[in-house]
C-alpha atoms as a PDB file:
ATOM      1  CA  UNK A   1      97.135-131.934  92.318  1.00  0.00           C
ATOM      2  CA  UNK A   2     100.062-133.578  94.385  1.00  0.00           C
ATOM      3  CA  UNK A   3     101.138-137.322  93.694  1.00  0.00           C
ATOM      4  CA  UNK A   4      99.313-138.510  96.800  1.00  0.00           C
ATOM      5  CA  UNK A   5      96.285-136.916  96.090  1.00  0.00           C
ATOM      6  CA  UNK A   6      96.284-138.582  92.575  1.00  0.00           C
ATOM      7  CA  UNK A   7      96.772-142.087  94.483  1.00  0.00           C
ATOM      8  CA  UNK A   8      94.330-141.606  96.963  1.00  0.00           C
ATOM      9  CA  UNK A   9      91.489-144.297  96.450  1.00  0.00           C
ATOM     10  CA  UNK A  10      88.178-141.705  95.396  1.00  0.00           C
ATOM     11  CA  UNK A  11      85.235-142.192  96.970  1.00  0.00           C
ATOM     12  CA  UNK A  12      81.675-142.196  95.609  1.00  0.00           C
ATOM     13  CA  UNK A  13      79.244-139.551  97.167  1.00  0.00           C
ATOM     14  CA  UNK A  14      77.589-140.936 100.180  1.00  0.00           C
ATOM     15  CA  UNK A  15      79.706-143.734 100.746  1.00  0.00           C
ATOM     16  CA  UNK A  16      80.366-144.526 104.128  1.00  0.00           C
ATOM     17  CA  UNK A  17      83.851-144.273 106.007  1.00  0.00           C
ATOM     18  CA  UNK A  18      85.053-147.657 106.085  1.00  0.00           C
ATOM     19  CA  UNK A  19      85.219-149.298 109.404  1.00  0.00           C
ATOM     20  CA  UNK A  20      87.917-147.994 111.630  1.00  0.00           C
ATOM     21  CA  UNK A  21      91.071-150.302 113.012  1.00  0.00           C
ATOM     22  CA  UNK A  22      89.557-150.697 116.331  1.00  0.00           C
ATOM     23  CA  UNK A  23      86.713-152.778 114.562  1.00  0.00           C
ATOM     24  CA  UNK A  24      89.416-155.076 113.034  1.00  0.00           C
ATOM     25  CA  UNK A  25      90.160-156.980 115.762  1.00  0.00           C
ATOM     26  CA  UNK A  26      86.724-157.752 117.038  1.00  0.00           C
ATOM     27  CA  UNK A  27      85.908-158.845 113.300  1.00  0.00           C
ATOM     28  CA  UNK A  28      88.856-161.148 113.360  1.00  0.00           C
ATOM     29  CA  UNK A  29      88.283-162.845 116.332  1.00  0.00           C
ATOM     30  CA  UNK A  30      84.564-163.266 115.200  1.00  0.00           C
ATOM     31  CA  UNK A  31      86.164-164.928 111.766  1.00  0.00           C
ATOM     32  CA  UNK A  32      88.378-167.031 114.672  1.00  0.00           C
ATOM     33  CA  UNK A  33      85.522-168.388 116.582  1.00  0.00           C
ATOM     34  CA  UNK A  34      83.865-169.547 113.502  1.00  0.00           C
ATOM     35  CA  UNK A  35      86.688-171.246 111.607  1.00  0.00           C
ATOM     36  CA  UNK A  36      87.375-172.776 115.645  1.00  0.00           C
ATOM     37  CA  UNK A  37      83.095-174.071 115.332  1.00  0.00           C
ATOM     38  CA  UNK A  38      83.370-175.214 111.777  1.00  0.00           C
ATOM     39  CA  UNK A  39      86.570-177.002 112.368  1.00  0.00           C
ATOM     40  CA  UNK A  40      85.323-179.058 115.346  1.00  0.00           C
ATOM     41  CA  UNK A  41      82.290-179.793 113.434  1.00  0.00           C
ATOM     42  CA  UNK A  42      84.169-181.613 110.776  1.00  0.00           C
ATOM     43  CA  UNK A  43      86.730-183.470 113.442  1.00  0.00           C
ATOM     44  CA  UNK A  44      83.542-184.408 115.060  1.00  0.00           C
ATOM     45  CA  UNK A  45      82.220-185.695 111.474  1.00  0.00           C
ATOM     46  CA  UNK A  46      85.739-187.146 110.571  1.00  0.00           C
ATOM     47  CA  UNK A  47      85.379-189.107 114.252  1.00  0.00           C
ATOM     48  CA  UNK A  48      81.967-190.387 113.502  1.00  0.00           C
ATOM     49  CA  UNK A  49      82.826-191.762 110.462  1.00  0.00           C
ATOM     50  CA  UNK A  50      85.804-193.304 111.720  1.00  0.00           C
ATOM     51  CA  UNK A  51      83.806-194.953 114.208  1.00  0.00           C
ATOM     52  CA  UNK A  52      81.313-196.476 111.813  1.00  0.00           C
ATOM     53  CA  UNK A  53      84.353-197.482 109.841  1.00  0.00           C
ATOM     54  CA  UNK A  54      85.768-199.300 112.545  1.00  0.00           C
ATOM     55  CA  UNK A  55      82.173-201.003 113.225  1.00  0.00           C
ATOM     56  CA  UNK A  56      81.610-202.308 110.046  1.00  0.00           C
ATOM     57  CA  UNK A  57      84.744-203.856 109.692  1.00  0.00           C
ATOM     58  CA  UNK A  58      84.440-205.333 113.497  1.00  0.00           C
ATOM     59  CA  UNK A  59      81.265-206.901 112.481  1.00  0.00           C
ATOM     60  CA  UNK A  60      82.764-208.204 108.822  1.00  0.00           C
ATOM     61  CA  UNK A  61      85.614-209.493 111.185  1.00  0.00           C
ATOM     62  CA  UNK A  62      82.805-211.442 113.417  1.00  0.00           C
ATOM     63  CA  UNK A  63      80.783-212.829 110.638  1.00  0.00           C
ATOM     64  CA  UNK A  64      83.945-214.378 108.969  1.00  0.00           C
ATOM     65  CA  UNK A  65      84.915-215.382 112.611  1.00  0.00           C
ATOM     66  CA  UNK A  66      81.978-216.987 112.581  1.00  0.00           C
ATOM     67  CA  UNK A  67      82.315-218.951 109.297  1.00  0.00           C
ATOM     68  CA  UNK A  68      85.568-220.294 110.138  1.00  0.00           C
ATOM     69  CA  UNK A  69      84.188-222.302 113.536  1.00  0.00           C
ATOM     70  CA  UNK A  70      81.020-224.034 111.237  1.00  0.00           C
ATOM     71  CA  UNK A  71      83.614-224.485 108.795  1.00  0.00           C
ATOM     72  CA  UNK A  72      86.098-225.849 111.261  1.00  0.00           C
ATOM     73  CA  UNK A  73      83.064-227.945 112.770  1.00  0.00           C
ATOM     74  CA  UNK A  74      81.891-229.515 109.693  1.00  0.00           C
ATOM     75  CA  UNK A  75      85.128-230.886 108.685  1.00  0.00           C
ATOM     76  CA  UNK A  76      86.477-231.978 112.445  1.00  0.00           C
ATOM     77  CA  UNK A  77      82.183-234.042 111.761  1.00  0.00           C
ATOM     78  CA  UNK A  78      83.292-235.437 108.502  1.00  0.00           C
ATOM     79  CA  UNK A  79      86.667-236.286 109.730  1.00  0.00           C
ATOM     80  CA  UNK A  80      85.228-239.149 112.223  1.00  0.00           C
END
């Protein structure tokens, strides 16, 4: 038995040929387009939450708006 023969990967009886270069490609662009879908899914996510973010604290920012002009009213009232 030759060196390569003894470094040849053996294969069980029955087992199929594994899939030849030409699938490799179309397998890898397949793997492409998903990672591409998955990762605009969680941008979109990321946005949404951003958005929500950004929402919450423009409503904080209007309710303590808010606050400030009865506060601002009551005192100028007590002042005369």
């Amino acid at each position: 038995m030759s060196t390569a023969e003894q470094s040849a990967p053996v294969r069980a009886a029955g087992a199929s040929i594994p899939a030849t270069r030409t699938e490799e490609p179309i397998m890898h662009g397949y793997e492409h387009a998903l990672a591409h879908s998955r990762m605009r899914e969680m941008q979109e996510e990321a946005m949404a939450a951003s958005r929500a973010h950004r929402l919450y604290r423009a409503r904080k920012a209007a309710r303590r708006a808010e606050r400030a002009v009865r506060r601002a009213a009551r005192l100028s009232a007590s002042v005369y």
